[in-house]
C-alpha atoms as a PDB file:
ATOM      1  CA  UNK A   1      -7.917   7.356  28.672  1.00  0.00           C
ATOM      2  CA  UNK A   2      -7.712   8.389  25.390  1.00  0.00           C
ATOM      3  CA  UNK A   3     -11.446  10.411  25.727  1.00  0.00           C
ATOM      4  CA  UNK A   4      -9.626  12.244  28.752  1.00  0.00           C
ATOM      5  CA  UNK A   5      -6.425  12.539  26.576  1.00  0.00           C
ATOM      6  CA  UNK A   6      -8.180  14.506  23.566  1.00  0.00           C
ATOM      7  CA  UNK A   7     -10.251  15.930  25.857  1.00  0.00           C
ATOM      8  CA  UNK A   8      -7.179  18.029  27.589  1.00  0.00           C
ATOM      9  CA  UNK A   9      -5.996  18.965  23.991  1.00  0.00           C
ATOM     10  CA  UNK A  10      -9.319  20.647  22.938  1.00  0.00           C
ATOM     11  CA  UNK A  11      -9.237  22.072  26.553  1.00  0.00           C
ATOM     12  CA  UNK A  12      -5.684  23.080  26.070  1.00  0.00           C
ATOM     13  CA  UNK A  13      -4.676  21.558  29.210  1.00  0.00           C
ATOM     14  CA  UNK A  14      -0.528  21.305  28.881  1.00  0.00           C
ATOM     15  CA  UNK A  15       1.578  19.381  31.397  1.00  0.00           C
ATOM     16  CA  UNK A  16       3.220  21.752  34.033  1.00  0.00           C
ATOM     17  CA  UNK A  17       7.013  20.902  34.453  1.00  0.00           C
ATOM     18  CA  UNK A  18       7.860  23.659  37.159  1.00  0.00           C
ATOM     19  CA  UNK A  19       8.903  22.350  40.556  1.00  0.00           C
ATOM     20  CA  UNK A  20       6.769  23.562  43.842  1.00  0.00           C
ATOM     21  CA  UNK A  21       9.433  25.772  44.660  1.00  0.00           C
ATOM     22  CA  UNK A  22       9.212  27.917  41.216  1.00  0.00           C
ATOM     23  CA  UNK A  23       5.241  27.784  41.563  1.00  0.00           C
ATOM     24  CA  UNK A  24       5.335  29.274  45.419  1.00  0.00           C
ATOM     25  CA  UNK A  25       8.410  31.708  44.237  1.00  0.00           C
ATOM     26  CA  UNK A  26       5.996  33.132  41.601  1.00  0.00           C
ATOM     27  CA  UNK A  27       3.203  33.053  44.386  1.00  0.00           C
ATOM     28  CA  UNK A  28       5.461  34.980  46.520  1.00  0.00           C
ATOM     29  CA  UNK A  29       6.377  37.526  44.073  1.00  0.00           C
ATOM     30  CA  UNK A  30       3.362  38.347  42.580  1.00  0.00           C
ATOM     31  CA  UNK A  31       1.893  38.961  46.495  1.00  0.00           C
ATOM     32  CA  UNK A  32       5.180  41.454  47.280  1.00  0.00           C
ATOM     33  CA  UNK A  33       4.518  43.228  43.867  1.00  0.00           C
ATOM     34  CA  UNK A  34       0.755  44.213  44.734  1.00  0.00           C
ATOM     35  CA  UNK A  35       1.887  45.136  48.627  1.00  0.00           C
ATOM     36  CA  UNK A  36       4.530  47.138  47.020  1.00  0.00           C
ATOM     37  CA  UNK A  37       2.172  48.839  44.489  1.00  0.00           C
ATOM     38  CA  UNK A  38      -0.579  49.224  47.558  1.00  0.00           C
ATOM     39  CA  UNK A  39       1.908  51.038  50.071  1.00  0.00           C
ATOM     40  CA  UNK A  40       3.409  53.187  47.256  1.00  0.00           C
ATOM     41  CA  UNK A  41       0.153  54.444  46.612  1.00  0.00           C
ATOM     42  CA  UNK A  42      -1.124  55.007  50.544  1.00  0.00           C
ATOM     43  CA  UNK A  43       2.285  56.902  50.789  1.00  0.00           C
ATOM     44  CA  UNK A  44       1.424  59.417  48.045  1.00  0.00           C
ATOM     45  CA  UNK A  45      -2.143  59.291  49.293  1.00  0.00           C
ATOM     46  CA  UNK A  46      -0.635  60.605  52.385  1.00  0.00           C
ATOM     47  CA  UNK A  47       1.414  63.034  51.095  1.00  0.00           C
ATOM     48  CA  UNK A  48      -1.858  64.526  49.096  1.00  0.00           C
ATOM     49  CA  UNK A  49       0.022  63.392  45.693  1.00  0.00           C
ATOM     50  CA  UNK A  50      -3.462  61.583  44.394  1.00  0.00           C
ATOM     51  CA  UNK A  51      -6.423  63.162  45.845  1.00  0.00           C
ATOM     52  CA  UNK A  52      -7.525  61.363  48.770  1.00  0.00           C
ATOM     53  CA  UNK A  53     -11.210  61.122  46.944  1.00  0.00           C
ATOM     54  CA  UNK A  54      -9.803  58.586  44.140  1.00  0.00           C
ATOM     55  CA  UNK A  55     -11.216  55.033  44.938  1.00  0.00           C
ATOM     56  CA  UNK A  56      -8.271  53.949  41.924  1.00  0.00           C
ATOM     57  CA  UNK A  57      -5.196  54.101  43.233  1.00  0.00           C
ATOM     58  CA  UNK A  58      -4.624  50.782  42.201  1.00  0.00           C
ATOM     59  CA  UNK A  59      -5.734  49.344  38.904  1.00  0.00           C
ATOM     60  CA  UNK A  60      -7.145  45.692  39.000  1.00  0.00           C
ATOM     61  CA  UNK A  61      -5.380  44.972  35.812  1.00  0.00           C
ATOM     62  CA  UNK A  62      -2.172  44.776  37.513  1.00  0.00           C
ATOM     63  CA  UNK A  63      -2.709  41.879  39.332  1.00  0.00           C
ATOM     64  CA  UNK A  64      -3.108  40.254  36.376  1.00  0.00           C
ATOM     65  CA  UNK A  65       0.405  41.969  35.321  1.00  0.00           C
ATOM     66  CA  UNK A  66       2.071  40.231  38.816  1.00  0.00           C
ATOM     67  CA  UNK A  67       0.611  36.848  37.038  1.00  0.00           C
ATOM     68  CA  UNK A  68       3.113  37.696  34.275  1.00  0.00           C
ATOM     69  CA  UNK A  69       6.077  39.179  35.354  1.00  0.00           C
ATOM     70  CA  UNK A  70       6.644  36.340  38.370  1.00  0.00           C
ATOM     71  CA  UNK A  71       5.196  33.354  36.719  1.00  0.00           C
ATOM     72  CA  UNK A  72       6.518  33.870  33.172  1.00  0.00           C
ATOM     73  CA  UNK A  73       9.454  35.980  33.893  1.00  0.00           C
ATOM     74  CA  UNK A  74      10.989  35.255  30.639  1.00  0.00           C
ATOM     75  CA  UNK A  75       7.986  35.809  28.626  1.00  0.00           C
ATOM     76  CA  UNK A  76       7.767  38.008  25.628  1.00  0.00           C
ATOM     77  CA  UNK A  77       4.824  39.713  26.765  1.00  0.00           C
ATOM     78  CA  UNK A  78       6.025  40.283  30.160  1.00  0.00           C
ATOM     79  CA  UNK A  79       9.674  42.293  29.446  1.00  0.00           C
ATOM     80  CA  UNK A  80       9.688  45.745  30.508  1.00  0.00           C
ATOM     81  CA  UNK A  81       8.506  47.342  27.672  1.00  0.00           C
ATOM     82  CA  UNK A  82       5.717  44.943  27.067  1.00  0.00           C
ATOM     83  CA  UNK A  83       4.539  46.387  30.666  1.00  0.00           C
ATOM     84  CA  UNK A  84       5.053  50.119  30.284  1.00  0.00           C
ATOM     85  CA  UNK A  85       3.780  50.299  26.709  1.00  0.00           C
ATOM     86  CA  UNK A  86       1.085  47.999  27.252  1.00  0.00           C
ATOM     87  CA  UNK A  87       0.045  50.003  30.200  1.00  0.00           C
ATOM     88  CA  UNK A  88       0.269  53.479  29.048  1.00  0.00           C
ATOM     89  CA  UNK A  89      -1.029  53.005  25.791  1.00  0.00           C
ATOM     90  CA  UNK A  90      -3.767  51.881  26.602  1.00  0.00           C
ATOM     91  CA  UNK A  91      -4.626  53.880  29.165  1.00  0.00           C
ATOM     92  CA  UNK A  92      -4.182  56.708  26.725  1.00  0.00           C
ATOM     93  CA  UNK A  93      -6.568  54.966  24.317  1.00  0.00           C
ATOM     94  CA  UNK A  94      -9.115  54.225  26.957  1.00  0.00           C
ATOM     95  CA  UNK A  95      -8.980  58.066  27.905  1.00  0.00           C
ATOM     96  CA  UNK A  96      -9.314  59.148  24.818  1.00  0.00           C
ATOM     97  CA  UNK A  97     -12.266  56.871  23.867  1.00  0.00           C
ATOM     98  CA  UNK A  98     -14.565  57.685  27.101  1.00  0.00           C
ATOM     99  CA  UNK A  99     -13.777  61.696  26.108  1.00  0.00           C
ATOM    100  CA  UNK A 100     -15.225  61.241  22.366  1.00  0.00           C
ATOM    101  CA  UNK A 101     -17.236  58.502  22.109  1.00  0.00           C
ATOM    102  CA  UNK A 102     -20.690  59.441  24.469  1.00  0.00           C
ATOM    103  CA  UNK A 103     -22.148  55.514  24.475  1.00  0.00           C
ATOM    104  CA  UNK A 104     -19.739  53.857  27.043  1.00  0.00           C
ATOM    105  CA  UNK A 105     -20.390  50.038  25.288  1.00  0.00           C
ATOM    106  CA  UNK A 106     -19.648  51.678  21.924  1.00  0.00           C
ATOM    107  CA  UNK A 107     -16.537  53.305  23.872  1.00  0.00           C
ATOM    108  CA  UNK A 108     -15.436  50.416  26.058  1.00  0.00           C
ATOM    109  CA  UNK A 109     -15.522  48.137  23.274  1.00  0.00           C
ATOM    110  CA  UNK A 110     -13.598  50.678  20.715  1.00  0.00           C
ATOM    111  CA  UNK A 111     -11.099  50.835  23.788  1.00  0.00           C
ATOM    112  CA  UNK A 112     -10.251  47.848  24.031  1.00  0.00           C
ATOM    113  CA  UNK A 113      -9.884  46.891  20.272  1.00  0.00           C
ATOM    114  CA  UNK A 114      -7.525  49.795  19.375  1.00  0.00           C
ATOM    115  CA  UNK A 115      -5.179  49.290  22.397  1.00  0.00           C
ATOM    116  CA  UNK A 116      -4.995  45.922  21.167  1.00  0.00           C
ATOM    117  CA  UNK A 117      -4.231  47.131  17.417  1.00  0.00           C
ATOM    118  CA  UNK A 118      -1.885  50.127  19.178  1.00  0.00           C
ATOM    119  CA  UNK A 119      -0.144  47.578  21.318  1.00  0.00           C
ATOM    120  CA  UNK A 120       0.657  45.461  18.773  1.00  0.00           C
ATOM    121  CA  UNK A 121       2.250  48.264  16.046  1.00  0.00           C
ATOM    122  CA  UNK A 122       3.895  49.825  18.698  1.00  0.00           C
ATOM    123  CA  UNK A 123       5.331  46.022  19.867  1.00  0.00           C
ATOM    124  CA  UNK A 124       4.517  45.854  23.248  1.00  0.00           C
ATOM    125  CA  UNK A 125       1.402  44.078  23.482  1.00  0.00           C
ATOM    126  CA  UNK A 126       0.769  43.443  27.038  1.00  0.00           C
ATOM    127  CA  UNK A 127      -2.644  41.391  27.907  1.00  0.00           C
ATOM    128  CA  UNK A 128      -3.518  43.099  30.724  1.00  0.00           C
ATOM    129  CA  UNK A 129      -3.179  46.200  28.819  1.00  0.00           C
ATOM    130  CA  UNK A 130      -6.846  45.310  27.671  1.00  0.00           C
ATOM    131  CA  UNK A 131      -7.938  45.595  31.461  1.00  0.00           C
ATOM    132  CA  UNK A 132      -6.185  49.043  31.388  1.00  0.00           C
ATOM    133  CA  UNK A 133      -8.268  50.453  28.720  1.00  0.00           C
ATOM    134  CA  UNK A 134     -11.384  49.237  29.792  1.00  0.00           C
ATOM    135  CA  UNK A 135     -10.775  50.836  33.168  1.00  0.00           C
ATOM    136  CA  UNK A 136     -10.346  54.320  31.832  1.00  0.00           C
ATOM    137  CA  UNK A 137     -13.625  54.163  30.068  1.00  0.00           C
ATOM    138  CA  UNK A 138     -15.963  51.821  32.549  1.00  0.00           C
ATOM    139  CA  UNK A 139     -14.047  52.610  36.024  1.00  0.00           C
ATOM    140  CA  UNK A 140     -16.665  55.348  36.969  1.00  0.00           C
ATOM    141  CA  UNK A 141     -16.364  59.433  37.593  1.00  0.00           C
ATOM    142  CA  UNK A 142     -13.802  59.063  40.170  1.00  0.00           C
ATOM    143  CA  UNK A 143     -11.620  57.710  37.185  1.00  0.00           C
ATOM    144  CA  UNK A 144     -13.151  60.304  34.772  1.00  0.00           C
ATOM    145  CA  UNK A 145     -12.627  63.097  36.554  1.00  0.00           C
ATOM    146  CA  UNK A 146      -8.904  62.485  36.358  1.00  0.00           C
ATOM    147  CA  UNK A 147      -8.601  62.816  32.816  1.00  0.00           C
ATOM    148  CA  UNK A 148      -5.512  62.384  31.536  1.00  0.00           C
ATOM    149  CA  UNK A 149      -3.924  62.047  34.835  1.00  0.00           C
ATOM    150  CA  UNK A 150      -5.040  58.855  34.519  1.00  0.00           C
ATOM    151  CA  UNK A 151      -1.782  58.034  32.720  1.00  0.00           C
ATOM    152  CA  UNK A 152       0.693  59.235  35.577  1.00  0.00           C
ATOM    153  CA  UNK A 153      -1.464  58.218  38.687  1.00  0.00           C
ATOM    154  CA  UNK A 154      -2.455  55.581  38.953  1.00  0.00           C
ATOM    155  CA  UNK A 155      -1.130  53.931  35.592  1.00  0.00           C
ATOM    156  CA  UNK A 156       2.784  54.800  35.578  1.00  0.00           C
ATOM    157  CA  UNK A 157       3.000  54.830  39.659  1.00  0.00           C
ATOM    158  CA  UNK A 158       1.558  51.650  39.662  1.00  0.00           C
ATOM    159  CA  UNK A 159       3.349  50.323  36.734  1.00  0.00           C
ATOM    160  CA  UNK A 160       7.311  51.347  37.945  1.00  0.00           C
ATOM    161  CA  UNK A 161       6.587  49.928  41.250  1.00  0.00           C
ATOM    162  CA  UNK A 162       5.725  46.184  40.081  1.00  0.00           C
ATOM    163  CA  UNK A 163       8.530  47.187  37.730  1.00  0.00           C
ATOM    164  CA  UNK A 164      10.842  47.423  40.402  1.00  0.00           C
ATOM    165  CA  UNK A 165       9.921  44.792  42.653  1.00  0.00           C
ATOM    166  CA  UNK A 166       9.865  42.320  39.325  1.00  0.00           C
ATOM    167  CA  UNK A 167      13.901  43.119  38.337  1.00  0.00           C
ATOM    168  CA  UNK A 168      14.667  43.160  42.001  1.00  0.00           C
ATOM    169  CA  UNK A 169      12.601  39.956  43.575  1.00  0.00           C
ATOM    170  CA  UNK A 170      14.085  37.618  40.381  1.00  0.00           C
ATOM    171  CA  UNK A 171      17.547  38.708  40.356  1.00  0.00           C
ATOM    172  CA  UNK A 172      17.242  36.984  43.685  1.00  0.00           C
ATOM    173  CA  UNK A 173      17.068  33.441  41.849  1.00  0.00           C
ATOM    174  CA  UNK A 174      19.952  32.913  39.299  1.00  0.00           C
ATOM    175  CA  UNK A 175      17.692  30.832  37.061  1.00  0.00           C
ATOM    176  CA  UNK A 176      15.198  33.941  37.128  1.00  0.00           C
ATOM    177  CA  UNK A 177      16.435  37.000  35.124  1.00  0.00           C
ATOM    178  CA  UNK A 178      14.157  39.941  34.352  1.00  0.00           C
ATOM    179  CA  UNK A 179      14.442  41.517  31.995  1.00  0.00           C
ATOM    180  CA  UNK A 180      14.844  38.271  29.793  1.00  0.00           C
ATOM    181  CA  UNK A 181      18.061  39.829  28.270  1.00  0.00           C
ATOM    182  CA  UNK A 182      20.366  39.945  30.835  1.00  0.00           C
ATOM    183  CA  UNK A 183      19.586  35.812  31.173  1.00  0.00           C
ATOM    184  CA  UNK A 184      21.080  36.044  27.821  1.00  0.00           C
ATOM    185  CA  UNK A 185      24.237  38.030  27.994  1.00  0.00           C
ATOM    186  CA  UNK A 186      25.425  36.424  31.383  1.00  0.00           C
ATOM    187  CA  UNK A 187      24.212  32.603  30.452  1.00  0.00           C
ATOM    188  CA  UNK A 188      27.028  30.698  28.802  1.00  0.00           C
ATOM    189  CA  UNK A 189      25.865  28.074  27.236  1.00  0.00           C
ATOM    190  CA  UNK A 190      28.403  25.320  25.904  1.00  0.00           C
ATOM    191  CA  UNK A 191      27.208  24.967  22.451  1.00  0.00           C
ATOM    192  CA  UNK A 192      28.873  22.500  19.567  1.00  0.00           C
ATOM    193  CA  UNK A 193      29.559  23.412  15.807  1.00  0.00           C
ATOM    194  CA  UNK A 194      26.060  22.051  14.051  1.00  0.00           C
ATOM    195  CA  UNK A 195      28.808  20.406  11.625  1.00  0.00           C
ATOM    196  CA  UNK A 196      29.649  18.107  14.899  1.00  0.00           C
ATOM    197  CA  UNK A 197      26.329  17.000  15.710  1.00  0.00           C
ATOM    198  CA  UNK A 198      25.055  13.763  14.890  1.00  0.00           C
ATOM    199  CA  UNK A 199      21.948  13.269  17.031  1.00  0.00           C
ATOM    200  CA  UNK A 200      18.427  14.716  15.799  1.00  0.00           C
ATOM    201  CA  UNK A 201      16.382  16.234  18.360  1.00  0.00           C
ATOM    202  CA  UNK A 202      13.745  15.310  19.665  1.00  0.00           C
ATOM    203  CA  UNK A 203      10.302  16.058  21.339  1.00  0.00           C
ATOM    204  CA  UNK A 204      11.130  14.430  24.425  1.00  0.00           C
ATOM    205  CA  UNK A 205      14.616  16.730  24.057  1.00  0.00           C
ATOM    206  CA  UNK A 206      12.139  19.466  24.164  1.00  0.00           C
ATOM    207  CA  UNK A 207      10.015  18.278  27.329  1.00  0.00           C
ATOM    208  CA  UNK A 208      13.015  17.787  29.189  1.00  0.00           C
ATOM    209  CA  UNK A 209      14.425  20.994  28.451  1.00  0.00           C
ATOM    210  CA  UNK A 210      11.584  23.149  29.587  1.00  0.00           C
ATOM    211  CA  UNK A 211      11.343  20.449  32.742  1.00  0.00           C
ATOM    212  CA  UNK A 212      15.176  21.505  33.153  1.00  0.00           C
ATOM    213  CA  UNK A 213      14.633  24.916  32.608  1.00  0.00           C
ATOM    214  CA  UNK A 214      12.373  24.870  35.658  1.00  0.00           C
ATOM    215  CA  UNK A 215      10.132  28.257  34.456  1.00  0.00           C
ATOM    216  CA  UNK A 216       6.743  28.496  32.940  1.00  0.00           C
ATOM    217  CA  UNK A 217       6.989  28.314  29.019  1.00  0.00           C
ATOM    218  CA  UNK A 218       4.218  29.908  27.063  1.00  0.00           C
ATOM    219  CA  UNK A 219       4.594  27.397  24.024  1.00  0.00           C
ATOM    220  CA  UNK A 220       4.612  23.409  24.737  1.00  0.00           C
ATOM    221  CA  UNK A 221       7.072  20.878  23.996  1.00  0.00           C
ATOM    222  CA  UNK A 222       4.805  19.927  20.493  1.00  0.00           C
ATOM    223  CA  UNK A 223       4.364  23.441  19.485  1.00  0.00           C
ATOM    224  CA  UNK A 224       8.531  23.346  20.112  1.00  0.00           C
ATOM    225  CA  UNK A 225       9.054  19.907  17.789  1.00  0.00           C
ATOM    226  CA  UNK A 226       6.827  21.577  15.354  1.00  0.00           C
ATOM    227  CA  UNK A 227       8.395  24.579  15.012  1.00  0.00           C
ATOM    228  CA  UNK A 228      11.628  23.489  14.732  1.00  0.00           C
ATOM    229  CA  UNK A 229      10.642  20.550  12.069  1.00  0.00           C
ATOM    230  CA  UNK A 230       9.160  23.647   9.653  1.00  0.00           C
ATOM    231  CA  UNK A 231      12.365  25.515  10.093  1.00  0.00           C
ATOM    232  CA  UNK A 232      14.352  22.135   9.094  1.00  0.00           C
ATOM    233  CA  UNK A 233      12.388  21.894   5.713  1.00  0.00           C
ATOM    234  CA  UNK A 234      12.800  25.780   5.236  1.00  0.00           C
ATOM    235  CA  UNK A 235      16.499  25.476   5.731  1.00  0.00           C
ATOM    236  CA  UNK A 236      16.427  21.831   3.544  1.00  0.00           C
ATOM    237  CA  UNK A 237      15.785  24.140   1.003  1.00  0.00           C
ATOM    238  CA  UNK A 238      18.755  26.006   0.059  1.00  0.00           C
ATOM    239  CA  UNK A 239      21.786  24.374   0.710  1.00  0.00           C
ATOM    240  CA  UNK A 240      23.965  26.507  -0.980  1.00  0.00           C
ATOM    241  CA  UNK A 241      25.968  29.950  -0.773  1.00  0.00           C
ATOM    242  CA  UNK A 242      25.403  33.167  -2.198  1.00  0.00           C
ATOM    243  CA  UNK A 243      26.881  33.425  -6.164  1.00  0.00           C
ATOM    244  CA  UNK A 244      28.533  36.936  -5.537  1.00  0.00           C
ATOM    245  CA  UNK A 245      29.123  38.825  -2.538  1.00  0.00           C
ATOM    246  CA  UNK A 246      28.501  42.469  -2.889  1.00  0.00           C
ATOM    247  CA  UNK A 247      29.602  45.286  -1.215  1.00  0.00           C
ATOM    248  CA  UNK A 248      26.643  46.929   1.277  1.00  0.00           C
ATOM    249  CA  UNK A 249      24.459  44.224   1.271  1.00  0.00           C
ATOM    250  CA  UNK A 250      23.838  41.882   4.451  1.00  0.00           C
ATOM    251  CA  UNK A 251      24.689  38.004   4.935  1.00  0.00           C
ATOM    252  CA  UNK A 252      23.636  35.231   7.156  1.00  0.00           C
ATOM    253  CA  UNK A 253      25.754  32.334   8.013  1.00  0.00           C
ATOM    254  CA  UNK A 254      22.120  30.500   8.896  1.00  0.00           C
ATOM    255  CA  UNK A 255      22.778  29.104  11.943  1.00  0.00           C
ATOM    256  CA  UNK A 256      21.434  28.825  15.675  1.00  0.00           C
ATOM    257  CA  UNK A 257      21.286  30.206  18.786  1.00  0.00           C
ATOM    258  CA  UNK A 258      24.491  32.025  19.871  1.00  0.00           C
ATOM    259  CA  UNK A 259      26.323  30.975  16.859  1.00  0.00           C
ATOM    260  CA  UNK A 260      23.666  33.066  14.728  1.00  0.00           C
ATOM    261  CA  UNK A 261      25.549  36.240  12.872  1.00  0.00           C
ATOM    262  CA  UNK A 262      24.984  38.480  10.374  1.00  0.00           C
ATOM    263  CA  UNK A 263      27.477  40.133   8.368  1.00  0.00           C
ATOM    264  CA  UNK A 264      27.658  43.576   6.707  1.00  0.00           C
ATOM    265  CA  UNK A 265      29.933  43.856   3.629  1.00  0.00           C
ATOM    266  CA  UNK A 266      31.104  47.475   4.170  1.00  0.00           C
ATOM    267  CA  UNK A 267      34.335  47.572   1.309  1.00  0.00           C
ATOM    268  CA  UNK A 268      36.225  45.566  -0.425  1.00  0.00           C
ATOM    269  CA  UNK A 269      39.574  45.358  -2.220  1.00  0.00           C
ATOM    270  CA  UNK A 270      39.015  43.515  -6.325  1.00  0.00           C
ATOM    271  CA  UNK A 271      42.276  42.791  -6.495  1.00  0.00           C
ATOM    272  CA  UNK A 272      43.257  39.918  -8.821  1.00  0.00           C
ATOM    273  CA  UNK A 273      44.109  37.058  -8.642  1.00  0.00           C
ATOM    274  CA  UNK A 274      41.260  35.610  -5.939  1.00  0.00           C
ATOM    275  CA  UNK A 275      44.184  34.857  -3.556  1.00  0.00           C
ATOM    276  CA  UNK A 276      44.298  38.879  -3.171  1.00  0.00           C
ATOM    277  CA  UNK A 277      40.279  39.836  -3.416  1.00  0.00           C
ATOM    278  CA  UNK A 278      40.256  41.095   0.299  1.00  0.00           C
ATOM    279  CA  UNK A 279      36.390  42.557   1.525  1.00  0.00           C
ATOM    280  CA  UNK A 280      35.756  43.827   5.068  1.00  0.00           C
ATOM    281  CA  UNK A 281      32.909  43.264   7.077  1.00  0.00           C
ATOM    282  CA  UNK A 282      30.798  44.096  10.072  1.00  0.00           C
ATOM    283  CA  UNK A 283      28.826  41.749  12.117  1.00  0.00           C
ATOM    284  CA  UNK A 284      25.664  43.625  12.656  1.00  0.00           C
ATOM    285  CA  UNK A 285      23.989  40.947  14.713  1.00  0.00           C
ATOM    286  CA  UNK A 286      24.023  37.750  16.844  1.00  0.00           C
ATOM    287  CA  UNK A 287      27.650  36.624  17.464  1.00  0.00           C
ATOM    288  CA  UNK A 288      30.665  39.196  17.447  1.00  0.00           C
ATOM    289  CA  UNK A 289      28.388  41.788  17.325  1.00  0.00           C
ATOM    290  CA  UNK A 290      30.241  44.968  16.317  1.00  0.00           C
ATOM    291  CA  UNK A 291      33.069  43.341  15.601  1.00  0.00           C
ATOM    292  CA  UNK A 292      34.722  43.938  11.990  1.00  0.00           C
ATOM    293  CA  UNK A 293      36.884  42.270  10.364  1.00  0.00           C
ATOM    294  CA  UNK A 294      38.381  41.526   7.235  1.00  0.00           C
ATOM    295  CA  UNK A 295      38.893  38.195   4.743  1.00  0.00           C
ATOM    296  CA  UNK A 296      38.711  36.847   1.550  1.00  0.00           C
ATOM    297  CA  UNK A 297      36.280  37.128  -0.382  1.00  0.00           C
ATOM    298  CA  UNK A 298      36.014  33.264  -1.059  1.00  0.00           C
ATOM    299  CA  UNK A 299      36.474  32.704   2.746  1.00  0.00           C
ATOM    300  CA  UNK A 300      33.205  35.110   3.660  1.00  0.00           C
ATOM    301  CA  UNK A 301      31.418  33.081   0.569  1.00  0.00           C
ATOM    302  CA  UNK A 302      31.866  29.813   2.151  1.00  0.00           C
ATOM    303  CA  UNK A 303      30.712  31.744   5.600  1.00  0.00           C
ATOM    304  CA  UNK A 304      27.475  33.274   4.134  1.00  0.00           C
ATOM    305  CA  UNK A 305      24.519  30.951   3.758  1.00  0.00           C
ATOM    306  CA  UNK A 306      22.155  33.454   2.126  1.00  0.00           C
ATOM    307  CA  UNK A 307      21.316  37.215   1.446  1.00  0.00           C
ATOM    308  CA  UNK A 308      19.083  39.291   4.216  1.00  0.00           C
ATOM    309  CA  UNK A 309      17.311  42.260   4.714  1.00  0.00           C
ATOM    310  CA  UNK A 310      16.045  44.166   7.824  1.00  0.00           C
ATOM    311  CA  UNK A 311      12.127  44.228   7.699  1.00  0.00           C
ATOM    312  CA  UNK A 312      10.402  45.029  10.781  1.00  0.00           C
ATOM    313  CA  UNK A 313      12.844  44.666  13.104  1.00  0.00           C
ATOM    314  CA  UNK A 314      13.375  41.455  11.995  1.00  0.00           C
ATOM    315  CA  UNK A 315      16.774  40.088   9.833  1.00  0.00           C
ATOM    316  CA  UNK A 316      14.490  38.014   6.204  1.00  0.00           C
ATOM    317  CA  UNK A 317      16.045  36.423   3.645  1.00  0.00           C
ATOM    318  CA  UNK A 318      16.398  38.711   0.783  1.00  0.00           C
ATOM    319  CA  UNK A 319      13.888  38.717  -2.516  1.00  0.00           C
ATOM    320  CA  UNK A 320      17.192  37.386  -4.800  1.00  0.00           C
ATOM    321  CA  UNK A 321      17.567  34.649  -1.609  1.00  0.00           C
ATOM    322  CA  UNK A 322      13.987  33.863  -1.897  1.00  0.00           C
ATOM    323  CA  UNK A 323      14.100  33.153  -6.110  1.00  0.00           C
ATOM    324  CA  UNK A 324      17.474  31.272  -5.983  1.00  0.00           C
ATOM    325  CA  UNK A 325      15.489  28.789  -2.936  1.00  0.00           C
ATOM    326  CA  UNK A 326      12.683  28.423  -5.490  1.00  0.00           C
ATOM    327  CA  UNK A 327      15.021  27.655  -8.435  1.00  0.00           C
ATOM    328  CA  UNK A 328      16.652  25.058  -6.536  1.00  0.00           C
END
């Protein structure tokens, strides 16, 4: 057992915690999405739209697309612009690559390896994406000849129609929400203050949340317990609040999920004594976004965990953050 046990782990073979009725819901999508994407295309076939010569009206890639967008609804790599980007990038790449490069490995390969570099600058790496771009340079003179028509028909006709039947077929199922955001402005999840929590998580808290969940999860329960146990000794780090709080800088108050906020400093008063030192704020991010408000200065100290900046789309702990966490 233990052979067959490490076995599966080099293999990568995870436990699947969906039910049968979330497996033959994805099954069922993904087969409406390609009919959908097949009869679109006949009917602009038969309306002279794409020349009735092109053999591509649908690109194979997609099916691997349906695989993502109705069995990992909530992935990152399956949201909306993950698909469109993914898609029309590369087909641009792939395009462009057949046009300049005359020795089609040379160019297929070159394809392939820039859409994945464009995809990922650009944030919207896709998988199938790959597929895409080796289409436009392998798929043959009926692809050729289209040029950069390639990118309209069949990429983007193809593309908005699994688009459409994706957001439509899962807002069918409450506990399926494409795009992944609006699961997360219309869930309300009952959360307690971390200050009132006495239990430590733990990895079979994980297992049976994604077995609750009841949706493919493209990271498993250990890669979860993991994660979270190298956030704990990050945040065991710095237990303490920021020295001063200045005006125009950014604060985080370091916690989780939907109690997560940042905090923009945007005046303040400096009126002795401390009882009086007033600053307002805006919350830039996570909970009471856009809100303002204003407190004491002491009051948003005692709020603010540590510094951060905006790098990359991301919210980072500041450089000053950073050296106080090392001389502690």
């Amino acid at each position: 057992m233990r052979l067959i046990s490490e076995l599966r782990g080099y293999l990568g073979i995870e436990k699947n915690n969906t039910s049968h009725r979330e497996k033959l819901i994805s099954a069922l999508g993904a087969a409406l999405a390609i009919l959908g994407v097949l009869w679109a295309t006949q009917q602009a076939l038969s309306a002279g739209v794409i020349d009735i010569s092109t053999s591509y009206f649908i690109i194979a890639s997609m099916g691997a697309s349906a695989v993502l967008l109705f069995a990992v609804p909530h992935g990152a790599l399956s949201q909306p612009w993950a698909l469109l980007g993914g898609h029309l990038v590369s087909a641009l790449v792939g395009v462009l690559c057949q046009r300049w490069i005359g020795h089609e490995l040379l160019a297929a390969a070159t394809a392939v390896g820039i859409a994945v570099a464009a995809m990922y600058y650009l944030r919207c790496i896709h998988p199938p994406g790959g597929a895409t771009a080796l289409t436009a340079v392998t798929g043959g003179e009926a692809v050729y000849q289209l040029g950069f028509d390639f990118l309209l028909v069949p990429i983007l006709t193809n593309v908005l129609v699994i688009l459409a039947v994706a957001i439509a077929f899962n807002s069918l199922f409450h506990w399926r929400r494409y795009p992944v955001h609006l699961g997360r402005r219309r869930k309300m999840v009952a959360s307690a203050e971390p200050e009132t929590r006495e239990t430590e998580i733990t990895q079979e808290d994980f297992a049976a949340a994604i077995q609750e969940q009841d949706s493919f999860v493209d990271i498993t329960a250990e890669g979860l317990t993991e994660l979270l146990e190298l956030a704990k000794q990050h945040a065991e780090r710095n237990v303490v609040h920021p020295d001063e709080i200045v005006a125009g800088r950014c604060y985080s108050n370091g916690k989780l999920g939907k109690l997560w906020s940042i905090r923009q400093v945007v005046d303040e008063s400096r009126e002795p004594p401390p009882t009086k030192d007033r600053i307002i704020y805006k919350v830039l991010a996570g909970d009471g976004a856009y809100d303002t408000g204003i407190c004491l200065r002491e009051e948003f100290r005692q709020w603010a965990r540590f510094e951060v900046q905006l790098q990359g789309g991301h919210w980072v702990k500041s450089r000053e953050s950073v050296d106080d966490e090392h001389r502690n």
